[in-house]
N, C-alpha and C. Protein backbone atom coordinates (compact mmCIF):
# COMPACT_ATOMS: atom_id res chain seq x y z
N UNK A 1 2.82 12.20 4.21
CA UNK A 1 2.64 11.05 3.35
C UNK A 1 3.68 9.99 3.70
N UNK A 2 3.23 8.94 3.93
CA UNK A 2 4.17 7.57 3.80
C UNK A 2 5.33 7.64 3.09
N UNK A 3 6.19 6.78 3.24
CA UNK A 3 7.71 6.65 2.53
C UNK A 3 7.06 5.91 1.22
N UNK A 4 7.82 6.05 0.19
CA UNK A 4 7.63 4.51 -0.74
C UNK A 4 8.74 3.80 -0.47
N UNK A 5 8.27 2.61 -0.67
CA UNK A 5 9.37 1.40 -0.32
C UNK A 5 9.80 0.54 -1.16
N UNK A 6 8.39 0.73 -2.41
CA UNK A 6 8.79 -0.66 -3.37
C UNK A 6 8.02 0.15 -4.67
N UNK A 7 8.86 -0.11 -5.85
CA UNK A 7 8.37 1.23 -6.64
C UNK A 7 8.63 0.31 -8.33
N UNK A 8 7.97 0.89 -9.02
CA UNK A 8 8.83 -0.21 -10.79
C UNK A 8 8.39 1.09 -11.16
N UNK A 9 8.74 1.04 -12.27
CA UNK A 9 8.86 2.26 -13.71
C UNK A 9 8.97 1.22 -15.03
N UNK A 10 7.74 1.82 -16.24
CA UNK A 10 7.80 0.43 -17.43
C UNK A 10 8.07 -1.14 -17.08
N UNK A 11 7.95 -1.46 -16.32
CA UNK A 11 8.42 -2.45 -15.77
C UNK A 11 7.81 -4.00 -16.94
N UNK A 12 8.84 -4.88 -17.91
CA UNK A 12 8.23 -5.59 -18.38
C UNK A 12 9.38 -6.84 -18.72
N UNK A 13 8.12 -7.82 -18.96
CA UNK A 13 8.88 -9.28 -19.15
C UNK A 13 8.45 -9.71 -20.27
N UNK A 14 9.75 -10.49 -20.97
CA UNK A 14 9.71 -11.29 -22.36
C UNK A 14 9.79 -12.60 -22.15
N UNK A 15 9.59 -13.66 -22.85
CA UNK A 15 10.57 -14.75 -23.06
C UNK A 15 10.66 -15.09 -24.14
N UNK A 16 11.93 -15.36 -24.21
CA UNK A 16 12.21 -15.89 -25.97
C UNK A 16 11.94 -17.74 -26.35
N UNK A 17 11.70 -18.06 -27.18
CA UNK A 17 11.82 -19.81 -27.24
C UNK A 17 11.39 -19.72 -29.24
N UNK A 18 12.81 -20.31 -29.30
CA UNK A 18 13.20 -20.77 -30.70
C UNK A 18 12.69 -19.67 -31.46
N UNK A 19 13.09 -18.56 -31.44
CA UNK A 19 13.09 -17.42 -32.68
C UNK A 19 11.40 -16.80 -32.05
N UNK A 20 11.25 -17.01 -31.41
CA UNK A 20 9.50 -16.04 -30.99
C UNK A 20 9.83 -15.88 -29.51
N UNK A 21 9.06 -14.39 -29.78
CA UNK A 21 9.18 -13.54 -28.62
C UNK A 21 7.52 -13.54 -27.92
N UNK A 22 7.55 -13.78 -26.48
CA UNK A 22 6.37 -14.11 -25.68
C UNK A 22 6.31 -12.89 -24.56
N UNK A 23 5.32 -11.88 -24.66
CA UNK A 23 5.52 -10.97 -23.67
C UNK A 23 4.51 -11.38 -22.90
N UNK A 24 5.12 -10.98 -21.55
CA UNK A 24 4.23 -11.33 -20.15
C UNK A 24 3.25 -10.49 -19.91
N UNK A 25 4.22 -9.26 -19.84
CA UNK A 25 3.76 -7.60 -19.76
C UNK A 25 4.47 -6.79 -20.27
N UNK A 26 3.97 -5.56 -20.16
CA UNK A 26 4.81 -4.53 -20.53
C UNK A 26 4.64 -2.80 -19.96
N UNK A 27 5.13 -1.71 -19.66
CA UNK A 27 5.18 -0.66 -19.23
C UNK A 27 3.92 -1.03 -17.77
N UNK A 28 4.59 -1.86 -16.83
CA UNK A 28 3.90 -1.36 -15.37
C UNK A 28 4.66 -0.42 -14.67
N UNK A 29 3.45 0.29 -14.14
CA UNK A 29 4.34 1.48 -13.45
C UNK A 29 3.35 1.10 -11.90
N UNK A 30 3.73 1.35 -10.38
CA UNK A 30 3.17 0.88 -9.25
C UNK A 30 4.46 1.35 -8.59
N UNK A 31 3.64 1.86 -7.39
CA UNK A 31 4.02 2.28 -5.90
C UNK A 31 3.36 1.55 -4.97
N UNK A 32 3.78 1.79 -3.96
CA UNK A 32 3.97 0.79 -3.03
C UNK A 32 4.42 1.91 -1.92
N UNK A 33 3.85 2.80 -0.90
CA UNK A 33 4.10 3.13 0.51
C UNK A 33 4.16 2.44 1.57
N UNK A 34 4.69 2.74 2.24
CA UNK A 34 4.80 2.13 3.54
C UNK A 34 3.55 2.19 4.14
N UNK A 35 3.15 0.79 4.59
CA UNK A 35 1.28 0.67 5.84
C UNK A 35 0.87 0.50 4.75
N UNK A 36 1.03 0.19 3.31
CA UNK A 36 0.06 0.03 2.31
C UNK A 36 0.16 -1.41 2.48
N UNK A 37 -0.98 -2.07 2.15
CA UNK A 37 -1.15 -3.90 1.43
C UNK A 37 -1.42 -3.74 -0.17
N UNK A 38 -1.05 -3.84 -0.78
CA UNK A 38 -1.11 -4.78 -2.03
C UNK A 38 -2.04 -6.01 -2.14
N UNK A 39 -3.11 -6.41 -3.46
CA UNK A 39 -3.44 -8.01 -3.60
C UNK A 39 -3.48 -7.49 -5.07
N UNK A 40 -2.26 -8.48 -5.57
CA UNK A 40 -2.32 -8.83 -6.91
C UNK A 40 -3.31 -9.67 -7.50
N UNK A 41 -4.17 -9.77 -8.30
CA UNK A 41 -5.62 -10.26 -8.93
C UNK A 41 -5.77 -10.68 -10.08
N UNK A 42 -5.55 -12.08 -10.86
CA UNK A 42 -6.08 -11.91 -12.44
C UNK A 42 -5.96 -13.67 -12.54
N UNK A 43 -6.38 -13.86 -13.96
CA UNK A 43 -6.75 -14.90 -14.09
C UNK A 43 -5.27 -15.44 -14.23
N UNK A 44 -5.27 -17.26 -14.50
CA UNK A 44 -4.10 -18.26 -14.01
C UNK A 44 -3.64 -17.69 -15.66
N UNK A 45 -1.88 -17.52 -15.44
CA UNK A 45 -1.42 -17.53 -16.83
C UNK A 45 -1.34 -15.65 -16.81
N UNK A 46 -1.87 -14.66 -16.29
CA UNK A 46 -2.07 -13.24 -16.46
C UNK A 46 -0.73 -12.72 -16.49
N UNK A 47 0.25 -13.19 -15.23
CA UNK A 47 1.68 -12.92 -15.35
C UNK A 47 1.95 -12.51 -13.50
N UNK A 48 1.08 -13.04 -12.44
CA UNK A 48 1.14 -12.27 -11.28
C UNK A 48 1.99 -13.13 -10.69
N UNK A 49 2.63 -14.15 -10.74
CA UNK A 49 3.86 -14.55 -10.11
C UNK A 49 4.88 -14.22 -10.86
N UNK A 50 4.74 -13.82 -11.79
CA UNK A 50 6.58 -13.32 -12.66
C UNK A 50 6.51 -11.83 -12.29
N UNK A 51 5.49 -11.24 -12.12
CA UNK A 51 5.34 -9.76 -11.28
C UNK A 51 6.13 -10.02 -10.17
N UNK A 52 5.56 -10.83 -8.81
CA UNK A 52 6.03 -10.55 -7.84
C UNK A 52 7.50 -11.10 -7.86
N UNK A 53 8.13 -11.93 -8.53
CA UNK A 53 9.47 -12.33 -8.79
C UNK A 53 10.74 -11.26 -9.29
N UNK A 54 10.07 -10.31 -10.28
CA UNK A 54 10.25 -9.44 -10.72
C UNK A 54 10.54 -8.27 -9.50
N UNK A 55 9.48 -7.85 -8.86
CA UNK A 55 9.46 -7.26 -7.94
C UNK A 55 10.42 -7.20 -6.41
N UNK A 56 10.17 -8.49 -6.30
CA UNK A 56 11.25 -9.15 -5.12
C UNK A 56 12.91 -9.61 -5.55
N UNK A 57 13.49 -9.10 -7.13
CA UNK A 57 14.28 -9.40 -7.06
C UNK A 57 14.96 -11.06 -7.82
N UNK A 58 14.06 -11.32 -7.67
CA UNK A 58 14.61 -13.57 -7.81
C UNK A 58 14.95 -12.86 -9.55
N UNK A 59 13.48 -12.51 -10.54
CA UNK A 59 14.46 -12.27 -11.66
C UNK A 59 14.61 -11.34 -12.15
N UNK A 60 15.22 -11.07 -13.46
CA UNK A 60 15.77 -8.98 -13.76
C UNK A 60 14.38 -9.18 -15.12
N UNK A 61 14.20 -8.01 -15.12
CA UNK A 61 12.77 -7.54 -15.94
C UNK A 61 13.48 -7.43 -17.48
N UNK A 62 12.68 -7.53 -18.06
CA UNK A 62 13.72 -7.54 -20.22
C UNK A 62 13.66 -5.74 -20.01
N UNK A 63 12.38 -4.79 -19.55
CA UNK A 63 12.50 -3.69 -19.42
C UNK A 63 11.96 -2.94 -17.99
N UNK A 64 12.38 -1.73 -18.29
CA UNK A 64 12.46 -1.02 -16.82
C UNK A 64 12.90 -1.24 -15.70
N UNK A 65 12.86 -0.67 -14.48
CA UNK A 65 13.15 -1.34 -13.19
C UNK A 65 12.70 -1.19 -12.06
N UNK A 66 12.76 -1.30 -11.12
CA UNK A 66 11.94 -1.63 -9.56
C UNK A 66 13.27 -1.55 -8.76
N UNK A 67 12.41 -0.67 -8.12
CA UNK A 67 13.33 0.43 -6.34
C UNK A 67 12.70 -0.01 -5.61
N UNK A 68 13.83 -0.56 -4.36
CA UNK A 68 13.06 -0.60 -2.93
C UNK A 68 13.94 0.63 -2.63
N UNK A 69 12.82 1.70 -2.13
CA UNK A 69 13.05 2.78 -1.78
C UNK A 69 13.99 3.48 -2.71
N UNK A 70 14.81 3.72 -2.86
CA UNK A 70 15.33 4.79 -3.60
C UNK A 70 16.67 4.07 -4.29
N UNK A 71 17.06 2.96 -4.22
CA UNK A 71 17.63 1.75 -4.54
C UNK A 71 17.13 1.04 -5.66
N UNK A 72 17.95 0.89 -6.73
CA UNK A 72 17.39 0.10 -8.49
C UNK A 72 17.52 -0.96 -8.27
N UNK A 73 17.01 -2.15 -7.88
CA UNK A 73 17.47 -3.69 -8.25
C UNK A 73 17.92 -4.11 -9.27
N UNK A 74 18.12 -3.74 -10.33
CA UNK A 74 18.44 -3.91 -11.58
C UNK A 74 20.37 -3.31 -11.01
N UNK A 75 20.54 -2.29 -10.41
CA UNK A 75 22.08 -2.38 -10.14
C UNK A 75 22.54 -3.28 -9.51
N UNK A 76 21.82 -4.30 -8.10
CA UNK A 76 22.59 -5.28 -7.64
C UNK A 76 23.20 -6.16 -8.20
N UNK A 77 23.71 -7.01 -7.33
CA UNK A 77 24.10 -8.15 -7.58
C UNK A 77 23.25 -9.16 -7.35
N UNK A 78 23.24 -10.43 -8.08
CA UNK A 78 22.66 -11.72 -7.04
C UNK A 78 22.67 -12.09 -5.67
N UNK A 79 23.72 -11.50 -5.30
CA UNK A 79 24.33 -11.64 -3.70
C UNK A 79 23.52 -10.28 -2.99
N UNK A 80 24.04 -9.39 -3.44
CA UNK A 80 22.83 -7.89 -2.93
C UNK A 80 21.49 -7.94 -2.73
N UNK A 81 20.55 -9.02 -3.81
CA UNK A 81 19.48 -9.06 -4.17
C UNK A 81 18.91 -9.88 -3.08
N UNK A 82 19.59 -10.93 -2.94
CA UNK A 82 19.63 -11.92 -2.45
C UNK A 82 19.37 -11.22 -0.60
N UNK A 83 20.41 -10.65 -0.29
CA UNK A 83 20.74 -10.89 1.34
C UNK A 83 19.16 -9.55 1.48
N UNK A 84 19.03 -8.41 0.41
CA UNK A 84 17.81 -7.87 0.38
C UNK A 84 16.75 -8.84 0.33
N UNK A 85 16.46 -9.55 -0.07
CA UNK A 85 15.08 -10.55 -0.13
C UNK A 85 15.00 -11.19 1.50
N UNK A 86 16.23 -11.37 1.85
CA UNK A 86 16.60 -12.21 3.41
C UNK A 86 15.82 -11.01 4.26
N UNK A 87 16.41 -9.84 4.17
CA UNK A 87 16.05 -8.78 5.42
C UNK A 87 14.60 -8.05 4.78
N UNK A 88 14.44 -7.74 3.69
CA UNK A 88 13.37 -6.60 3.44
C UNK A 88 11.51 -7.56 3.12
N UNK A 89 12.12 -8.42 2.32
CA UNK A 89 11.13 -8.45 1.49
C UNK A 89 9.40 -9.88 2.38
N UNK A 90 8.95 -10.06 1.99
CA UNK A 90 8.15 -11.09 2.67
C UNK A 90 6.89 -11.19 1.26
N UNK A 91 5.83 -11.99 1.09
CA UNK A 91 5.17 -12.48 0.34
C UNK A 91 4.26 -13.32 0.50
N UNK A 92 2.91 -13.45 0.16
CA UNK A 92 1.97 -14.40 0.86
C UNK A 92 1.25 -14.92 -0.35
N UNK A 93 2.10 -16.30 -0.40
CA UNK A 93 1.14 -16.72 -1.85
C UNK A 93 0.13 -17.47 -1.37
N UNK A 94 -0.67 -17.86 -2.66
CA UNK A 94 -2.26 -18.57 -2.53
C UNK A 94 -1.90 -19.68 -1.92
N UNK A 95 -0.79 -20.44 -2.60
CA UNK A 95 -0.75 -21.91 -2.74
C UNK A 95 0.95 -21.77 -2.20
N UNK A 96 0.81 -22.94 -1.71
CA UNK A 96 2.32 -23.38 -0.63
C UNK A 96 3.54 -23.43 -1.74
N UNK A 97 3.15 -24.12 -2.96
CA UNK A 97 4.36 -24.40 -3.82
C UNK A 97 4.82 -23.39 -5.02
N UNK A 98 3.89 -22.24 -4.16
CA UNK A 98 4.51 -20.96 -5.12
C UNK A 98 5.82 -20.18 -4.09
């Protein structure tokens, strides 16, 4: 069987604005092996660019967390996250200004 490379557990997003709480998502769980493709799918507004942001690191999830490979992103740093997004990560959005 393939390695996994990119992994979440509960994986979920909030945002707060003036006393109300806005959830994106909540408890995703997804693997990700190596030679696998991924296509994230849902309507505009569903939450699939704060997924892959989430995923790649740019932001930290309100719950759970996401491993590249056996590694928590939630322990890095900005700088860790960061020089990881430089070497590991890649992404193919719809539209240029995502």
């Amino acid at each position: 069987m393939n390695k996994v490379v990119l992994r979440c557990q509960g994986l979920g997003k909030e945002f707060s604005d003036v006393g109300s709480e806005l959830t994106i998502f909540k408890d995703i769980d997804l693997t990700l092996h190596q030679g696998e493709t991924l296509a994230i799918v849902g309507e505009s507004g569903s939450g699939k660019s704060t997924l892959l942001h989430l995923l790649a690191g740019l932001e930290k999830p309100s719950s759970g967390e996401v491993f590249h490979g056996e590694m928590s992103l939630n322990r890095l740093s900005e700088a860790q996250r960061s020089e990881l997004r430089n070497r590991q990560f890649g992404f193919v959005y719809q539209f240029h200004h995502l």
